[in-house]
Protein backbone atom coordinates (compact mmCIF):
# COMPACT_ATOMS: atom_id res chain seq x y z
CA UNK A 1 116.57 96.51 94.04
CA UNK A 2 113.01 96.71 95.25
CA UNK A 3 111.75 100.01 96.77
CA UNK A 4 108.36 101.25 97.71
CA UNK A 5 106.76 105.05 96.86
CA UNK A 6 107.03 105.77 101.34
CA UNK A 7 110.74 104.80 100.88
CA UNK A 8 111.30 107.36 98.09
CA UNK A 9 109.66 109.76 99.18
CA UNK A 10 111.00 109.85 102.99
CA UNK A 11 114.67 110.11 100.95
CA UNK A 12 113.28 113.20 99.07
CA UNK A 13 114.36 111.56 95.82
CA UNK A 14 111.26 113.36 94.02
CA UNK A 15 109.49 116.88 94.84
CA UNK A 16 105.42 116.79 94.50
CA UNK A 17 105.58 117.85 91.06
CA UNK A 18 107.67 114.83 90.17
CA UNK A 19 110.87 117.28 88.95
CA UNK A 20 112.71 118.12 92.05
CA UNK A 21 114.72 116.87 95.16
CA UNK A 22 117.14 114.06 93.75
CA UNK A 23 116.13 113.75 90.91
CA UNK A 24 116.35 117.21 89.75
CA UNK A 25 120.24 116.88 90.57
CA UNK A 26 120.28 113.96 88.29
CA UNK A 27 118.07 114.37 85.80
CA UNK A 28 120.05 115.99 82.28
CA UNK A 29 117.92 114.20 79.64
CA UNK A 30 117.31 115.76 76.26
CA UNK A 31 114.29 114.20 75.52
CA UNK A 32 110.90 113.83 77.78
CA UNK A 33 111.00 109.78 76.74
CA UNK A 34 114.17 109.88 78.55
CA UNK A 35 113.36 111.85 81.59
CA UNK A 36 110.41 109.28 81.93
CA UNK A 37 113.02 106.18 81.18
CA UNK A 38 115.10 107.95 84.02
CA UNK A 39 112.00 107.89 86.29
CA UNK A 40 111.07 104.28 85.88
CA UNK A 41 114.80 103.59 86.61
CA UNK A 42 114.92 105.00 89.20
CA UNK A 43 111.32 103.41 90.92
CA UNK A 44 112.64 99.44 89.48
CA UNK A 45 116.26 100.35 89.71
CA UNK A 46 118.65 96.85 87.92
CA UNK A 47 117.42 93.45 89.69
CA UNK A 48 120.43 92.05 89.63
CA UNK A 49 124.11 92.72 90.68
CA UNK A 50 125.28 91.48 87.22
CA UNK A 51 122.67 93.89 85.63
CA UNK A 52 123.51 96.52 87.88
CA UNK A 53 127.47 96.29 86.81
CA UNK A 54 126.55 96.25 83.40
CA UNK A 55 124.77 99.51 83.90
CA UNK A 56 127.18 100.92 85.48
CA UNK A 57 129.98 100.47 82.86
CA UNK A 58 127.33 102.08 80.67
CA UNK A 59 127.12 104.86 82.27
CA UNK A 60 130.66 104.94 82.54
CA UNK A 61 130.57 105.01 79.08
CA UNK A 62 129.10 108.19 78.77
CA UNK A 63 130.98 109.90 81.64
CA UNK A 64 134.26 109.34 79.55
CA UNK A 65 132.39 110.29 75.59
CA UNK A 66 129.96 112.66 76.39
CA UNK A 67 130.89 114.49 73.02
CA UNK A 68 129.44 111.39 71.88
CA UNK A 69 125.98 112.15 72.20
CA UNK A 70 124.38 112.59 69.13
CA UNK A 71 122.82 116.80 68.98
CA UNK A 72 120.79 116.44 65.96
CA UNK A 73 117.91 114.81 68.02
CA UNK A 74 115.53 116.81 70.10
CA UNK A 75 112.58 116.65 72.29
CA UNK A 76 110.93 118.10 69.58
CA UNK A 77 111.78 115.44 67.36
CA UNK A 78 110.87 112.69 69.20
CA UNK A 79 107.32 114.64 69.87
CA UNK A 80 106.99 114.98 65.89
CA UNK A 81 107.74 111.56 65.77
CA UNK A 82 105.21 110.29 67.67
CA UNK A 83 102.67 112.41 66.57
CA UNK A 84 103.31 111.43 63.00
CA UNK A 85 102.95 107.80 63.51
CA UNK A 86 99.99 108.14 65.85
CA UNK A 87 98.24 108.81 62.42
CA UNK A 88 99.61 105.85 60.58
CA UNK A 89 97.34 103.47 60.92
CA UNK A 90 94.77 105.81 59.16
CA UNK A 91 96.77 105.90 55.88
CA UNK A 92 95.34 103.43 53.85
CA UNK A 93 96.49 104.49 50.23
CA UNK A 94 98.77 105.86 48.37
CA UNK A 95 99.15 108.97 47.07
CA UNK A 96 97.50 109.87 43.46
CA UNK A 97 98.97 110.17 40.19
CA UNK A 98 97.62 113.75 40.13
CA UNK A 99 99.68 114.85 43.64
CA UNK A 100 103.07 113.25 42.31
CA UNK A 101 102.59 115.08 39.06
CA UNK A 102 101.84 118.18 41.16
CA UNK A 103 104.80 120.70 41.24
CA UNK A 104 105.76 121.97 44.79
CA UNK A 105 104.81 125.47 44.15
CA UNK A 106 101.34 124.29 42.62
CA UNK A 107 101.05 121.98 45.91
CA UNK A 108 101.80 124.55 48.41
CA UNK A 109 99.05 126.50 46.58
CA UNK A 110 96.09 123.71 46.59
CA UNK A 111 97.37 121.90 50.48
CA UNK A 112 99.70 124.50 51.96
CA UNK A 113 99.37 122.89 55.56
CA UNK A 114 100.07 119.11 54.02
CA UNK A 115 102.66 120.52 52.02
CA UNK A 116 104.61 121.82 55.09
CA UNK A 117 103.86 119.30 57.18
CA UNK A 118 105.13 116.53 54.93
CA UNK A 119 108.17 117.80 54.74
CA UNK A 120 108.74 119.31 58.51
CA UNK A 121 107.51 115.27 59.95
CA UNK A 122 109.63 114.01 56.97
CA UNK A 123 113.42 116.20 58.03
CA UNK A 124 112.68 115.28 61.70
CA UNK A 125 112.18 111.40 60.90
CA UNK A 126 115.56 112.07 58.71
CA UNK A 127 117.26 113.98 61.64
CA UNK A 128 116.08 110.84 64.25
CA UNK A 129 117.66 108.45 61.87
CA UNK A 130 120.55 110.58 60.84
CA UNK A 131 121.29 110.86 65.48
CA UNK A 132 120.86 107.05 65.58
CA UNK A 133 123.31 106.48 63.00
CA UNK A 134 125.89 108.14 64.92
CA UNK A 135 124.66 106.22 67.63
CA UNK A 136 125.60 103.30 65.76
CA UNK A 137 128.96 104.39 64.88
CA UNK A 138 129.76 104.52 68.50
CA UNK A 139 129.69 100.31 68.16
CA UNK A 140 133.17 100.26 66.50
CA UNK A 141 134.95 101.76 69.28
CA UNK A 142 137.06 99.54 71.34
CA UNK A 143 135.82 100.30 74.82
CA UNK A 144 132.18 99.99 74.72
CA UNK A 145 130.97 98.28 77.41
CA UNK A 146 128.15 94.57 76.86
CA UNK A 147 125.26 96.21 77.33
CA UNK A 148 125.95 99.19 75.49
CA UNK A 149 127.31 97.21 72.57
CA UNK A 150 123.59 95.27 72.68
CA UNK A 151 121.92 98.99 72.36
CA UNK A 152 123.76 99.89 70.04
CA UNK A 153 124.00 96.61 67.74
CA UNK A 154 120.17 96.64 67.89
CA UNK A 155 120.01 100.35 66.57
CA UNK A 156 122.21 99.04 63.82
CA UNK A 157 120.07 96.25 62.95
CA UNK A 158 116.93 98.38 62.31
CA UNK A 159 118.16 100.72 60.50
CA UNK A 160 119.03 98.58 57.76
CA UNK A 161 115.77 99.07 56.57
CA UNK A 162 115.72 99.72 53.15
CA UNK A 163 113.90 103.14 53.39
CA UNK A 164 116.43 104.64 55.78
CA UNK A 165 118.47 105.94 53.55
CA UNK A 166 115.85 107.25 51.20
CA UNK A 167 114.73 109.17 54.02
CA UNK A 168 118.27 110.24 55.35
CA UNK A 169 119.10 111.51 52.07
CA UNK A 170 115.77 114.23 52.50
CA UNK A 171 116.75 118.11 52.39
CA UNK A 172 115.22 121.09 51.28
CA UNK A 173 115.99 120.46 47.28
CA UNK A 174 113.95 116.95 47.64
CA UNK A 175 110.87 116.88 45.50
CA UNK A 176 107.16 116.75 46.56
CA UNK A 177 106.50 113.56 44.73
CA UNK A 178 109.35 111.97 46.65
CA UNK A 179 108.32 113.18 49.74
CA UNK A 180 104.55 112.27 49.22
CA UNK A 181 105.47 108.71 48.37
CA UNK A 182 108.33 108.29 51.62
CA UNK A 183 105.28 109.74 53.52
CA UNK A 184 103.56 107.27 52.85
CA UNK A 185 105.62 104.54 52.74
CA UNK A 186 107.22 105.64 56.04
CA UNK A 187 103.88 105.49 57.80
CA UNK A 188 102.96 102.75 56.36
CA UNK A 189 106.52 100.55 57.07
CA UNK A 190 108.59 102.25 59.65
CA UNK A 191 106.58 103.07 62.72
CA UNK A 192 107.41 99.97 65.01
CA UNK A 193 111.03 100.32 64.09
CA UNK A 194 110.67 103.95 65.00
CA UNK A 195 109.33 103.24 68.44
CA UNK A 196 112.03 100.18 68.69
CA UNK A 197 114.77 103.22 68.44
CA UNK A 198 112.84 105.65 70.59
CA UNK A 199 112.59 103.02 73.44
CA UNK A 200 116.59 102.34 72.77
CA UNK A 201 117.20 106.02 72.26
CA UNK A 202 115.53 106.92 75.84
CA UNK A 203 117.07 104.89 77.78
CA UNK A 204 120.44 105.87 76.58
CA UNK A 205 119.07 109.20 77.14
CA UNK A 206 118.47 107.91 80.59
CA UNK A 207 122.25 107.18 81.08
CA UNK A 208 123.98 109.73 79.14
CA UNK A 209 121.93 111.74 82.25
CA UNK A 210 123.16 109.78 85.19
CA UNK A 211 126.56 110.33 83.41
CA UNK A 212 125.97 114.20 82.76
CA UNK A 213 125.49 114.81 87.02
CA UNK A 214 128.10 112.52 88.06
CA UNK A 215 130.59 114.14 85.63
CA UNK A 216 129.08 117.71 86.54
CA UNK A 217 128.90 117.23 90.28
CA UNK A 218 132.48 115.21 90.18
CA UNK A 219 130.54 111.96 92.07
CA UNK A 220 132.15 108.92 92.04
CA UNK A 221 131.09 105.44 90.87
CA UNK A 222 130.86 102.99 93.84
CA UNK A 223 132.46 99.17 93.93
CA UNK A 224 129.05 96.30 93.46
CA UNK A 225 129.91 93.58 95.51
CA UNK A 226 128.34 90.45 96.12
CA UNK A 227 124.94 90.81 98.52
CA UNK A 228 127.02 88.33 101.05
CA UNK A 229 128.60 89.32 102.96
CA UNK A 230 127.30 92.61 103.38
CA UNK A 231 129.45 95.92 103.01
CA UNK A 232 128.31 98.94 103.16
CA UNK A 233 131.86 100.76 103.03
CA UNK A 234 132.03 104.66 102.58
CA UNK A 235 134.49 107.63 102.91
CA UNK A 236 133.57 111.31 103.11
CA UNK A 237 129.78 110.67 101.74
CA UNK A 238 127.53 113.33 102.10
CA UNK A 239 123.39 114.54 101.21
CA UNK A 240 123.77 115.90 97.58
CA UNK A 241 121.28 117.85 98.09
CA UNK A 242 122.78 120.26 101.06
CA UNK A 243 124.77 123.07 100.02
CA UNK A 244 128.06 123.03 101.81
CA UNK A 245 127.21 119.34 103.49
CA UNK A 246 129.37 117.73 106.51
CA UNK A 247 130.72 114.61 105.11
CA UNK A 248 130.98 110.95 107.12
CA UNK A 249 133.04 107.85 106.55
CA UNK A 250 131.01 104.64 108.20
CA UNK A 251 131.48 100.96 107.91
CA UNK A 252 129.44 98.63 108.04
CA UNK A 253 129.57 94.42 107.67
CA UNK A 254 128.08 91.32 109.38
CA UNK A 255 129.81 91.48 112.53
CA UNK A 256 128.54 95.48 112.80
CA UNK A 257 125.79 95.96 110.72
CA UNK A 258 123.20 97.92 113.13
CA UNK A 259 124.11 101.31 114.51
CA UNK A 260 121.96 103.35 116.79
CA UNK A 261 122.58 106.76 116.63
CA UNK A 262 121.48 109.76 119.55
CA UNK A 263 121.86 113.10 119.83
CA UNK A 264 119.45 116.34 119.95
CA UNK A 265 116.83 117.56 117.78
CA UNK A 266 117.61 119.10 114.46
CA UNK A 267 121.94 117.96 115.23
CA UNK A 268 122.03 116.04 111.77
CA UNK A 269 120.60 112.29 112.89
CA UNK A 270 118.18 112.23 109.63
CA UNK A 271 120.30 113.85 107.16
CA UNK A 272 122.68 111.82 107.79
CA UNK A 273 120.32 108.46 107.80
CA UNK A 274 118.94 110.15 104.26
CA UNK A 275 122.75 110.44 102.95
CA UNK A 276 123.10 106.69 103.36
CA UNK A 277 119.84 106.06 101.81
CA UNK A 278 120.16 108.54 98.46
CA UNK A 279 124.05 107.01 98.58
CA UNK A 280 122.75 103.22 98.46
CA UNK A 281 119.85 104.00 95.66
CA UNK A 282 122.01 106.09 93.63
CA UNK A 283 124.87 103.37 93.45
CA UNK A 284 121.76 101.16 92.52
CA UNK A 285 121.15 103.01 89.75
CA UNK A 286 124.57 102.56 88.34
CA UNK A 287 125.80 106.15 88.61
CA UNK A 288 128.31 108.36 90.85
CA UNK A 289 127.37 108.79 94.69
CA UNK A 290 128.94 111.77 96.48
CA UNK A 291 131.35 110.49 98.59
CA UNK A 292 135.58 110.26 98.40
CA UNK A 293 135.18 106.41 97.72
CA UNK A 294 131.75 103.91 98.25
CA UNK A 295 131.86 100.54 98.37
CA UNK A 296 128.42 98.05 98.90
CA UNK A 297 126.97 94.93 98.56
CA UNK A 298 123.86 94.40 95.90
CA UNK A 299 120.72 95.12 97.99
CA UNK A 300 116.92 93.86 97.61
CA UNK A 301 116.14 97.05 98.85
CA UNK A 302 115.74 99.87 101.01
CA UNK A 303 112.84 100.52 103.39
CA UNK A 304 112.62 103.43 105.34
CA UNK A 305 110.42 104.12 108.41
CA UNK A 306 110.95 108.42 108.33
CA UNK A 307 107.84 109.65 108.31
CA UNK A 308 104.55 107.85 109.06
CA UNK A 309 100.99 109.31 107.98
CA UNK A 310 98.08 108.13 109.69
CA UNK A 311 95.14 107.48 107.61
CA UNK A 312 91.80 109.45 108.47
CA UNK A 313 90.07 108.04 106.00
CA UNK A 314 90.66 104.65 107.07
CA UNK A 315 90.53 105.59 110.93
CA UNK A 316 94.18 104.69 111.64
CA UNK A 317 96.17 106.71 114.26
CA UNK A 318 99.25 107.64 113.81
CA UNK A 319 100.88 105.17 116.12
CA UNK A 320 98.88 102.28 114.08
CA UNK A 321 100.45 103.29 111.34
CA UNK A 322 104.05 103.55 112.24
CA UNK A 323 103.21 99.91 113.58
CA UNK A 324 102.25 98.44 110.14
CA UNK A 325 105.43 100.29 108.65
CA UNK A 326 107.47 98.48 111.39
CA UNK A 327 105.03 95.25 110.08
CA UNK A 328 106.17 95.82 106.36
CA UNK A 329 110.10 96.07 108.03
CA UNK A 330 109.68 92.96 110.12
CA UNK A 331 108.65 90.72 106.75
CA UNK A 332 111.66 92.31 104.87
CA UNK A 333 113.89 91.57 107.49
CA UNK A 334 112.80 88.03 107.07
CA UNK A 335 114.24 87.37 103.74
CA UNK A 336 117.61 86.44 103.05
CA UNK A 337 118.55 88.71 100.50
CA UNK A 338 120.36 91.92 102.46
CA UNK A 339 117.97 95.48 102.75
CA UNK A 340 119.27 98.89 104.07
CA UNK A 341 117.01 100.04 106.84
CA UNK A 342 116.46 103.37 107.87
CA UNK A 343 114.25 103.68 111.14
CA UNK A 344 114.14 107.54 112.49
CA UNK A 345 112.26 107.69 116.01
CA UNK A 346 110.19 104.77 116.20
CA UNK A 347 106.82 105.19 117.86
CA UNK A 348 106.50 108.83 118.28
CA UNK A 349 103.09 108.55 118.13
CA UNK A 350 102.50 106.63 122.05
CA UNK A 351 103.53 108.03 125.20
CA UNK A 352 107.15 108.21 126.41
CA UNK A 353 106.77 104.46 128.33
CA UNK A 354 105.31 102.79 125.48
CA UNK A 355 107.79 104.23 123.14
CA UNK A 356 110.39 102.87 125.13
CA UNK A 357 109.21 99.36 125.63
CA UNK A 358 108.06 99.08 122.02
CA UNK A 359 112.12 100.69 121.07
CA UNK A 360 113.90 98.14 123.29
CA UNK A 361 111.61 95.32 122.22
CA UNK A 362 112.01 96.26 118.09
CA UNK A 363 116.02 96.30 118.91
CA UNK A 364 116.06 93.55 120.46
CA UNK A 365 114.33 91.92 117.60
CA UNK A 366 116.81 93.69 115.33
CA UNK A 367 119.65 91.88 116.83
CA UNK A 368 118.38 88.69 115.45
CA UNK A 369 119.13 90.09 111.39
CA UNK A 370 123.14 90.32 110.74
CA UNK A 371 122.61 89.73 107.23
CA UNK A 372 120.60 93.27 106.43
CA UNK A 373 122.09 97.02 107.75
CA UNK A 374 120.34 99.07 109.92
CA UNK A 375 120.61 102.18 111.33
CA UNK A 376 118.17 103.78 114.02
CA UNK A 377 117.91 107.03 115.42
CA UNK A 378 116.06 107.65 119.19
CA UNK A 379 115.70 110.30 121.74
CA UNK A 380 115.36 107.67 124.12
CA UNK A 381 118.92 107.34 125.52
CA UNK A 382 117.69 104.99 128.25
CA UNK A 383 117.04 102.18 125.57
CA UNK A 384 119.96 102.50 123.96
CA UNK A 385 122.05 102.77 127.32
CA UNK A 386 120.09 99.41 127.87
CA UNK A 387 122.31 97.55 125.32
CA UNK A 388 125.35 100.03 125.31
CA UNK A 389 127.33 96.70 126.30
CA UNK A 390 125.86 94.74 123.20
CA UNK A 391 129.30 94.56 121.07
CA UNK A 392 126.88 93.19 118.03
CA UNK A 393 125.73 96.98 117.73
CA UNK A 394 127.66 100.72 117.06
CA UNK A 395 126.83 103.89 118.44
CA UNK A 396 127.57 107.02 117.28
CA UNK A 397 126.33 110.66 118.56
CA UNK A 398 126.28 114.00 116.69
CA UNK A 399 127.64 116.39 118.70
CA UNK A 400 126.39 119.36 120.16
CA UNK A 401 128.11 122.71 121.80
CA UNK A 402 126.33 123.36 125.06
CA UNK A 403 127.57 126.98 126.63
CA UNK A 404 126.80 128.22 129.93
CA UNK A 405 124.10 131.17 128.85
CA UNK A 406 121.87 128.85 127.43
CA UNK A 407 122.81 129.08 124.19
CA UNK A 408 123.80 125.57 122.09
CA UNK A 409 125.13 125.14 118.41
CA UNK A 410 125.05 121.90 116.46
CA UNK A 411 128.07 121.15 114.74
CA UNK A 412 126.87 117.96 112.94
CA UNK A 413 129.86 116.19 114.27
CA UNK A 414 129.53 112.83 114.92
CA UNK A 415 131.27 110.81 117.57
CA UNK A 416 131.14 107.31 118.94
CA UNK A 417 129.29 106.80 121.53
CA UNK A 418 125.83 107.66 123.29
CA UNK A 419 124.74 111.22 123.88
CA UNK A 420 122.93 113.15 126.49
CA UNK A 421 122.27 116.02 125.47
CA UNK A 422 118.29 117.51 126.08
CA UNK A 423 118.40 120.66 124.80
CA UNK A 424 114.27 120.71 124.07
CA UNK A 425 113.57 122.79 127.11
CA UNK A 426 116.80 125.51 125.87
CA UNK A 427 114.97 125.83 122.60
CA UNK A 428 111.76 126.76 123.89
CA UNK A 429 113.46 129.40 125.46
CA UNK A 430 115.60 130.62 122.86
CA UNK A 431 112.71 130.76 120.36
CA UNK A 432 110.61 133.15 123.30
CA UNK A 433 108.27 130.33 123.28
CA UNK A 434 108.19 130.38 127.51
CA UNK A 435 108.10 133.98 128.12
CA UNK A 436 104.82 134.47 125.44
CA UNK A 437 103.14 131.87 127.52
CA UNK A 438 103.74 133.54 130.75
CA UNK A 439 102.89 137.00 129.35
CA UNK A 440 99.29 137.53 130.78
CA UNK A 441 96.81 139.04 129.24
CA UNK A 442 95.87 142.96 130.18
């Protein structure tokens, strides 16, 4: 699945400070290797369906053995770790007859800060190797999944190097000699192996997370199916990120695959275009989506046209740029490989006629893509009133109370159909927005 930075960040997937929205829901790494493994999942999610199955039964994995995950490794560790090999490659001898014959109370004396250092990088290299054994062990269980199996076969592999045990076998009682010479040695033989198992051990990491928030936020794991025909097939899905969310069930294939939804500002229209787009990239990642059941077809992508920025610096207008974004939409469309596509009220940036033309003429276009799902929101309801008798295309409303004072409440219901409802002016009023502007001045 291919998906830009505008496309992420119209779904809220990450806060400005890279930690929150989505990804804050998902992310219960132990290590900072595997929040960043988690990060570049989630920007190149698996290219393939295959890929994206095996991933999934990974993850699985970890939903059903979460005990499993080894406790002896920290973030700490791993930071140790990397530190201490970033200083390999300027150990070029061994150490001296004099420091092995050197007793460890005579060494702390002479090198108190090599002495402890030696032996803190040397018990968190033991504690890595000791976590990735039992990492290892996890191999002879019967219902580890491929991919999994790989990890963990290749974790296997490198630790049958022939200092691993040496170094495993390290405690407090070890003496200085021996841990001067596996310091050495260590530096000297180990670090690409090390950073083979860090790489491994993060993106486990990565999954055991994705397993962590579907477990802890009782999310199921969707059905892959093929990319043709597209399916996009969900019951009672809903925005993770809302606190006590209104859930939908849609369905979508190639004989109804664009739906054009109405209704008023602020009655749910984008939330409920940003559920199906967090839904569709987090069964892309392999993990739970929150819904009652999700089924969907392997996607290129998902391209979103949300929220446009014009470009100052470059002297484009807003309406310019929601025009390129519709450019960028147009060449995905063109491919044959299926895309989600979120559009959320095209061309705000002309005048109410232009908007209107340049709506009906973009539908109209849209019509000519069964093999990609779409969803767009408008205010207009005269364009979509203009193809309310198109059969190729659903429309759905969210509903909104109306009462007789003036007063309106949005009940985020949504109901087939096209709505009417203009409640702008009713909102101006309710906020006292009319009666400051017609207070004059004394």
């Amino acid at each position: 699945m291919q998906n830009d930075k505008i496309t992420l960040k119209d779904l809220s997937i990450c806060t400005a400070d890279g930690n929150g929205g989505v990804f804050g829901l998902i992310d219960r790494t132990t290590s900072l290797v595997g929040k960043d493994m988690l990060k570049r999942h989630i920007h190149h999610p698996p290219d393939t369906a295959d890929a994206l199955i095996a991933t999934r039964n990974a993850i699985q994995f970890w939903c059903m053995h979460a005990d499993l995950w080894p406790q002896i490794i920290s973030n700490g560790t791993i930071i140790m770790l990397e530190k201490f090999f970033e200083s390999a490659d300027n150990v070029s001898a061994p150490p001296t007859g004099i420091t092995l014959m050197m007793g460890a109370m005579l060494q702390k004396m002479l090198n108190k800060q090599q002495y402890f250092l030696t032996r803190f990088s040397l018990a968190h290299l033991a504690d890595f190797l000791k976590g990735c054994s039992q990492l290892a062990e996890i191999a002879a269980l019967n219902d580890v999944p491929e991919l999994l199996q790989r990890e963990l076969t290749a974790i296997a592999k490198d630790l049958e190097h022939r200092l691993v045990s040496r170094v495993m076998a390290v405690d407090k009682d070890t003496k200085y000699a021996d841990l001067a010479q596996l310091n050495y040695l260590a530096r000297r033989e180990m670090k690409s192996m090390i950073f083979r198992l860090i790489n491994i051990y993060a993106r486990l990491d990565a999954w055991q997370s994705m397993a962590k928030a579907t477990k802890e936020h009782k999310w199921v794991f969707p059905t892959i199916l093929p990319a043709m025909p597209i399916k996009f097939e969900m019951e009672q899905l809903s925005h993770p990120l809302i606190k006590d969310p209104v859930a939908y069930d849609i369905n979508f294939d190639n004989s109804s695959n664009f739906l054009v939804l109405t209704g008023a500002n602020m009655s749910g229209k984008t939330t409920f275009m940003r559920s199906l787009g967090v839904g569709a990239l987090m069964a892309h990642l392999g993990m739970g989506v929150p819904a009652k059941s999700f089924k969907i077809s392997f996607l290129q992508g998902i391209i979103t046209n949300m929220h446009v920025e014009d470009n100052i610096l470059k002297g484009e207008s807003y309406f310019f740029a929601e025009v390129q974004r519709m450019k960028q939409t147009a060449e995905k469309l063109l491919q044959d490989k299926p895309h989600l596509v979120l559009m959320d009220e095209l061309f705000k940036g002309t005048n109410v006629h232009d908007a209107y033309e340049c709506t009906k003429a973009v539908m109209d276009g849209l019509l000519n893509h069964d093999n990609h799902l779409m969803v767009l929101s408008t205010h207009l309801y005269e364009v979509a009133h203009q193809f309310s008798e198109n059969k190729d295309i659903l429309f759905s409303y969210f509903v909104t109370d109306l009462e007789e004072d003036g007063n309106y409440r949005f009940t985020y219901e949504l109901k087939q159909g096209i709505s009417n409802d203009r409640i702008g002016y009713r909102i101006l009023q309710k906020e006292g927005v009319i009666s400051l502007l017609q207070t004059k001045k004394h």
